[in-house]
Protein backbone atom coordinates (compact mmCIF):
# COMPACT_ATOMS: atom_id res chain seq x y z
CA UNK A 1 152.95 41.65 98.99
CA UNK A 2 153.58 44.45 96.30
CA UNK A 3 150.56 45.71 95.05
CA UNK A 4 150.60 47.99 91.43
CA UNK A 5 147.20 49.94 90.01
CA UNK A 6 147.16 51.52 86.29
CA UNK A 7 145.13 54.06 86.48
CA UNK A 8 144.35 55.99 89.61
CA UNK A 9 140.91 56.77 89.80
CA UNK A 10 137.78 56.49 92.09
CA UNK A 11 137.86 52.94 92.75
CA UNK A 12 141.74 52.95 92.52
CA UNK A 13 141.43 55.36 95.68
CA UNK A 14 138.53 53.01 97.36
CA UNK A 15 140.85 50.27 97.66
CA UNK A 16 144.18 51.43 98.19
CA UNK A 17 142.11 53.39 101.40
CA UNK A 18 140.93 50.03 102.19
CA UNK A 19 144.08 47.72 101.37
CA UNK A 20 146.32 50.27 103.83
CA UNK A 21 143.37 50.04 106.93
CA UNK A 22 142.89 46.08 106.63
CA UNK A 23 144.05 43.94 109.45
CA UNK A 24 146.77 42.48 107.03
CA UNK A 25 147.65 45.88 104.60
CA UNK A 26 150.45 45.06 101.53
CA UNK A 27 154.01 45.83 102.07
CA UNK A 28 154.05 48.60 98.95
CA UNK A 29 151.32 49.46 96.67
CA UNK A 30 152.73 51.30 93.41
CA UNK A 31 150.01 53.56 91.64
CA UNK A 32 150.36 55.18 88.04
CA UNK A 33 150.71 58.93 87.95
CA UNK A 34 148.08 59.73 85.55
CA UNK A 35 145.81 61.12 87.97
CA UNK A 36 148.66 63.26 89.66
CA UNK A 37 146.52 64.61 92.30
CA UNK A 38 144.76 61.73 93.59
CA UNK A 39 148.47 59.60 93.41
CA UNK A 40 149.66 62.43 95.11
CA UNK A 41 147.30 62.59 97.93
CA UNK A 42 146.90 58.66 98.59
CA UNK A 43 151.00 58.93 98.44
CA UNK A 44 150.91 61.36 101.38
CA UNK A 45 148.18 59.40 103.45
CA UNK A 46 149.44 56.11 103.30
CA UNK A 47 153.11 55.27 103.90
CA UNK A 48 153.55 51.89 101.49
CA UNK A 49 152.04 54.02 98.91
CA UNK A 50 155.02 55.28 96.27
CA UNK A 51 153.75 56.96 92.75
CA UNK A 52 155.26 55.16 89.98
CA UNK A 53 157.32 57.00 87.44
CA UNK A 54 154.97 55.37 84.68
CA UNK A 55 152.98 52.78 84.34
CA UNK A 56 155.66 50.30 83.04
CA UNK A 57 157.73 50.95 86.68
CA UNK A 58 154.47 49.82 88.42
CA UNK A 59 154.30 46.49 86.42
CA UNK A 60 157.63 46.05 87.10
CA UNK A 61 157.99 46.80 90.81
CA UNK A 62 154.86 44.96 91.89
CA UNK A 63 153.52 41.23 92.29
CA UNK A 64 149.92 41.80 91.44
CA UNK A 65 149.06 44.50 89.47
CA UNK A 66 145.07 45.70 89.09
CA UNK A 67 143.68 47.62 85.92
CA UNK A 68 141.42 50.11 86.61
CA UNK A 69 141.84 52.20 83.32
CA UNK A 70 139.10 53.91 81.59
CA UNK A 71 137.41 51.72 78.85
CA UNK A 72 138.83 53.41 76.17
CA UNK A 73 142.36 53.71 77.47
CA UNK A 74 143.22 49.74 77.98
CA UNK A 75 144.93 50.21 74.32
CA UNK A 76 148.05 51.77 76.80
CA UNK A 77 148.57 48.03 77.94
CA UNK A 78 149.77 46.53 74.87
CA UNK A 79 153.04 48.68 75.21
CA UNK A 80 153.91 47.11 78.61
CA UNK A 81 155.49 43.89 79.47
CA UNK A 82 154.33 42.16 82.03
CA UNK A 83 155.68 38.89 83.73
CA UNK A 84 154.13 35.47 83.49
CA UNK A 85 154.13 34.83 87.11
CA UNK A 86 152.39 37.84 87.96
CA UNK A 87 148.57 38.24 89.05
CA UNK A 88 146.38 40.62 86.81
CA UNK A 89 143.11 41.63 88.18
CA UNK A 90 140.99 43.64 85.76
CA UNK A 91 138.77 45.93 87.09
CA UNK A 92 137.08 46.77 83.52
CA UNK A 93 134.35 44.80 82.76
CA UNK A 94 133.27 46.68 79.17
CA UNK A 95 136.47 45.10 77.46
CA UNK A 96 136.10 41.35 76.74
CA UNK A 97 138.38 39.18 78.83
CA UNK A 98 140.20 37.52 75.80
CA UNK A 99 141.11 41.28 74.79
CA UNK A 100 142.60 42.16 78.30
CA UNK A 101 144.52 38.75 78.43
CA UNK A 102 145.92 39.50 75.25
CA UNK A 103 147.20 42.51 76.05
CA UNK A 104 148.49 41.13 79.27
CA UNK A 105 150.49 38.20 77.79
CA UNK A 106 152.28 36.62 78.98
CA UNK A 107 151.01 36.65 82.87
CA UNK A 108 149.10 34.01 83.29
CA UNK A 109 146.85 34.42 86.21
CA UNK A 110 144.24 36.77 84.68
CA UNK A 111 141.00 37.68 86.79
CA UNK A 112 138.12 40.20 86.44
CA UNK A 113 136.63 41.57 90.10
CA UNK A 114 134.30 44.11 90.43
CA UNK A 115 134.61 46.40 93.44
CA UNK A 116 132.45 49.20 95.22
CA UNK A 117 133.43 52.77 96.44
CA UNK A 118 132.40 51.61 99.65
CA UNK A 119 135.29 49.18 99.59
CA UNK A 120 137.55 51.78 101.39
CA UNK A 121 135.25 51.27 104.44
CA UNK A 122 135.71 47.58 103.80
CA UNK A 123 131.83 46.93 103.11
CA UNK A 124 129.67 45.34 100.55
CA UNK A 125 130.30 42.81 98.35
CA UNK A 126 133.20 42.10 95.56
CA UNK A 127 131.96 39.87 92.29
CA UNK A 128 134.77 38.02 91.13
CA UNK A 129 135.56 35.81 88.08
CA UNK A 130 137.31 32.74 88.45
CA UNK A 131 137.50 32.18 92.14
CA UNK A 132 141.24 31.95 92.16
CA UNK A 133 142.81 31.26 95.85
CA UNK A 134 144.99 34.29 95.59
CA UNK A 135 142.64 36.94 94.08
CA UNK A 136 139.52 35.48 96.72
CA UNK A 137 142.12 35.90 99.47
CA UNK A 138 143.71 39.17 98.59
CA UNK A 139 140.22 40.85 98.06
CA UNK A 140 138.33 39.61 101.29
CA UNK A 141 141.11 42.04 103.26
CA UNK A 142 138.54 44.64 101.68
CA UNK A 143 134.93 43.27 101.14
CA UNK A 144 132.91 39.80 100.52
CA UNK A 145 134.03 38.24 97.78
CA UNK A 146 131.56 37.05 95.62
CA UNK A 147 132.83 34.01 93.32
CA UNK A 148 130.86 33.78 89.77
CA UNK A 149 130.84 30.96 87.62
CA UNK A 150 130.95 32.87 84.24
CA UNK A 151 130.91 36.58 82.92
CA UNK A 152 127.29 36.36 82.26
CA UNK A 153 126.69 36.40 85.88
CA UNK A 154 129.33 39.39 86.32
CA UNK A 155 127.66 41.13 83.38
CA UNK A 156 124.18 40.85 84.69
CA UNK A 157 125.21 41.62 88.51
CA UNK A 158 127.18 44.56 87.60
CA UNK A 159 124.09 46.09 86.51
CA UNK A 160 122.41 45.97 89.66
CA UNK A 161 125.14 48.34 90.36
CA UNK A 162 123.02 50.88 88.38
CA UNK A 163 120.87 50.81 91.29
CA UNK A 164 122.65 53.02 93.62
CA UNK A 165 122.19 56.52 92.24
CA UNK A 166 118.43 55.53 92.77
CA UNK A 167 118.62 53.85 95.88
CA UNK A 168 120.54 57.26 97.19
CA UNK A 169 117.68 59.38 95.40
CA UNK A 170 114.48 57.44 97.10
CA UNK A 171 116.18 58.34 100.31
CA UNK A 172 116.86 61.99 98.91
CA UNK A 173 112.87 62.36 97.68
CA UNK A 174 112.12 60.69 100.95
CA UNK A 175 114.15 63.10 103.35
CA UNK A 176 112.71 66.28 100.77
CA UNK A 177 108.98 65.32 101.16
CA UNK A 178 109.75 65.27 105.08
CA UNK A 179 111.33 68.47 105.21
CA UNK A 180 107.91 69.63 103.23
CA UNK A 181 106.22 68.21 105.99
CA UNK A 182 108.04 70.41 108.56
CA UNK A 183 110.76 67.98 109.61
CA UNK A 184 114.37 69.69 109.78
CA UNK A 185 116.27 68.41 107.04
CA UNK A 186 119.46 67.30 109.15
CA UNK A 187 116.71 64.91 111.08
CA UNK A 188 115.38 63.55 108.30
CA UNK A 189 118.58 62.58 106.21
CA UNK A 190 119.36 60.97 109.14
CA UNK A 191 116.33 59.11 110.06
CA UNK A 192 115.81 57.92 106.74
CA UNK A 193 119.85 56.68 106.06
CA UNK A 194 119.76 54.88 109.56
CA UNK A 195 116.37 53.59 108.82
CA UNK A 196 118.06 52.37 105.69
CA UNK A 197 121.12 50.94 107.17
CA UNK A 198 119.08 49.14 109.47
CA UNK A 199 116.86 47.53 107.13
CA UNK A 200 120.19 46.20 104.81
CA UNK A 201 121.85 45.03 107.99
CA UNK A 202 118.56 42.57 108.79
CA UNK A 203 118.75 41.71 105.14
CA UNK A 204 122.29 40.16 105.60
CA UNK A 205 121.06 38.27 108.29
CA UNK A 206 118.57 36.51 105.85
CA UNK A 207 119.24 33.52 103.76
CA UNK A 208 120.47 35.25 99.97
CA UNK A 209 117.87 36.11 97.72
CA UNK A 210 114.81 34.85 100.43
CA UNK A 211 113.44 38.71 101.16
CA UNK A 212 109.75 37.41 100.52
CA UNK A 213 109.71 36.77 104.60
CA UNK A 214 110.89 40.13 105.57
CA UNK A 215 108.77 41.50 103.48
CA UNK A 216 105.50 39.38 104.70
CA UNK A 217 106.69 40.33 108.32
CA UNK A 218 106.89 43.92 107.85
CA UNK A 219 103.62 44.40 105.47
CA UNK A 220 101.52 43.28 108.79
CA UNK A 221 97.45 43.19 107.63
CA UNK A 222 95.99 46.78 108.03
CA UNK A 223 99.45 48.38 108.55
CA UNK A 224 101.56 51.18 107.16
CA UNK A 225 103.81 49.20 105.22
CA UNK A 226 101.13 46.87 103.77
CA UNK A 227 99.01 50.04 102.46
CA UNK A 228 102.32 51.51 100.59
CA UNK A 229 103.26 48.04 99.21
CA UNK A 230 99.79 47.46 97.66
CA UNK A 231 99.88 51.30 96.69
CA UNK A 232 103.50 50.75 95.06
CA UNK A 233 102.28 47.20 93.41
CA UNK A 234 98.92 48.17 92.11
CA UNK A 235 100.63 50.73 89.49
CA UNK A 236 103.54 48.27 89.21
CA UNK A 237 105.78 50.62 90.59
CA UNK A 238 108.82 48.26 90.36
CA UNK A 239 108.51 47.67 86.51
CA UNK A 240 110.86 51.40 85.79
CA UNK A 241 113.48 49.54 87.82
CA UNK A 242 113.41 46.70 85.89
CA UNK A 243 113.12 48.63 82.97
CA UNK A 244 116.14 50.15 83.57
CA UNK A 245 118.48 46.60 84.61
CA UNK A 246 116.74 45.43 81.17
CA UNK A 247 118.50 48.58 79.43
CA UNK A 248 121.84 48.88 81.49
CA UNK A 249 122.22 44.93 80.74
CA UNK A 250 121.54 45.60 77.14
CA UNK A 251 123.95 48.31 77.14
CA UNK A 252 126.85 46.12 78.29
CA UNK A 253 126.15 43.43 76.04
CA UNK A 254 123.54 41.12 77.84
CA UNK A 255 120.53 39.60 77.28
CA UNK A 256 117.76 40.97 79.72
CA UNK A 257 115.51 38.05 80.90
CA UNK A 258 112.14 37.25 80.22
CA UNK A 259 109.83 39.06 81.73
CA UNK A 260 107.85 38.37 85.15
CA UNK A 261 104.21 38.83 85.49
CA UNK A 262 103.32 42.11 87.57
CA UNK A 263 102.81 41.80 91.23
CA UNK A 264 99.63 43.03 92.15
CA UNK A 265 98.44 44.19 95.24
CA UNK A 266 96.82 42.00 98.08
CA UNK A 267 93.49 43.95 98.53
């Protein structure tokens, strides 16, 4: 398996980290040299890792070839030629899938996946869109694949994606009030990000989307979590979170959905 990326940025270097530590890594992965110090560094980490001279002698020397090119670069692919047997995975999900196909013709097996940084540790999930064998196959060496039935559903679940610069700064207020409490700082970051961990592993465990039974057996009656639940609810605390899917989803060209009646506290 010959693996080619244009563009060789953040997520570019997730999953070439984690494509070269899977159980089954790719003969040769070809990246474009746009980025000349990151190519250079994965280059030197990873043996199957070659910099292409451009980003037409990475279509050409590879089987599957992933676009991971800044929104308002993926012009550069209408002056390469790609093959018709080859695999494109697009991993730009501003630009409207009949615009990247285009500019692919004529390969024909076009897909969109949506990866995480935390791909390179093989974790988390992948969305992808259509299922196709190969692409589901080639992606699970690196996280879940998640198979969508249209772009809506990509659209709407890459917002949620939005959510991790919070979800990283409730556990940064967290571990700050803490250390104003007279907790070392080092302890705290570290309580808080196991604490964390632990909570998303026992989410896993759960059947998808049914949290409403963690969340009834943690919030016991007169306990700690109950009191900051009904604290959090009774200013509808969740609503800015919402607020803000409702206004990343607008932003990449869905339609937010209706809105849900507050949840109020139990008391």
């Amino acid at each position: 398996m010959k693996l080619g990326f244009i563009g060789t940025g953040r997520i570019t270097t997730a999953l070439v980290e984690g494509f070269c530590t899977s159980l089954d890594p790719p003969q040769t992965i070809l990246v474009s040299p746009r980025n000349a110090e990151k190519a250079a560094r994965l280059a030197a980490r990873f043996p199957q890792v070659t910099v292409g001279r451009d980003n037409q002698a990475v279509v050409d020397g590879c089987d599957c070839v992933f676009l991971a090119l800044r929104p308002p670069t993926v012009s550069v692919l209408g002056a390469l030629s790609f093959r018709p047997d080859q695999h494109v995975i697009s991993l730009i999900p501003t630009r409207p899938f009949a615009l990247i196909k285009e500019l692919v013709e004529p390969a024909e097996n076009l897909a969109w996946a949506l990866p995480l940084p935390s791909v390179a540790r093989h974790l988390g999930p992948i969305l992808i869109y259509p299922g196709e064998p190969f692409v589901v196959d080639l992606l699970a060496r690196v996280a879940r694949p998640i198979i969508l039935g249209d772009l809506e559903q990509l659209r709407t679940l890459w917002t949620s994606t939005a959510l991790i610069a919070p979800f990283y700064a409730l556990i940064e207020e967290a571990s700050q009030w803490a250390e104003d409490a007279g907790v070392d700082r080092d302890i705290a970051g570290a309580y808080l990000a196991s604490m964390f961990h632990a909570l998303a592993a026992l989410a896993m465990e759960v059947p998808a989307g049914q949290f409403s039974g963690l969340i009834a057996d943690a919030a016991t009656p007169g306990g700690l979590n109950e009191q900051a639940l009904n604290e959090i609810r009774s200013v509808d605390g969740y609503r800015p979170f919402l607020d803000a899917l409702d206004s990343v989803l607008a932003r990449v060209g869905g339609t937010p959905p209706k809105r849900r009646p507050p949840q109020h506290s139990s008391e």
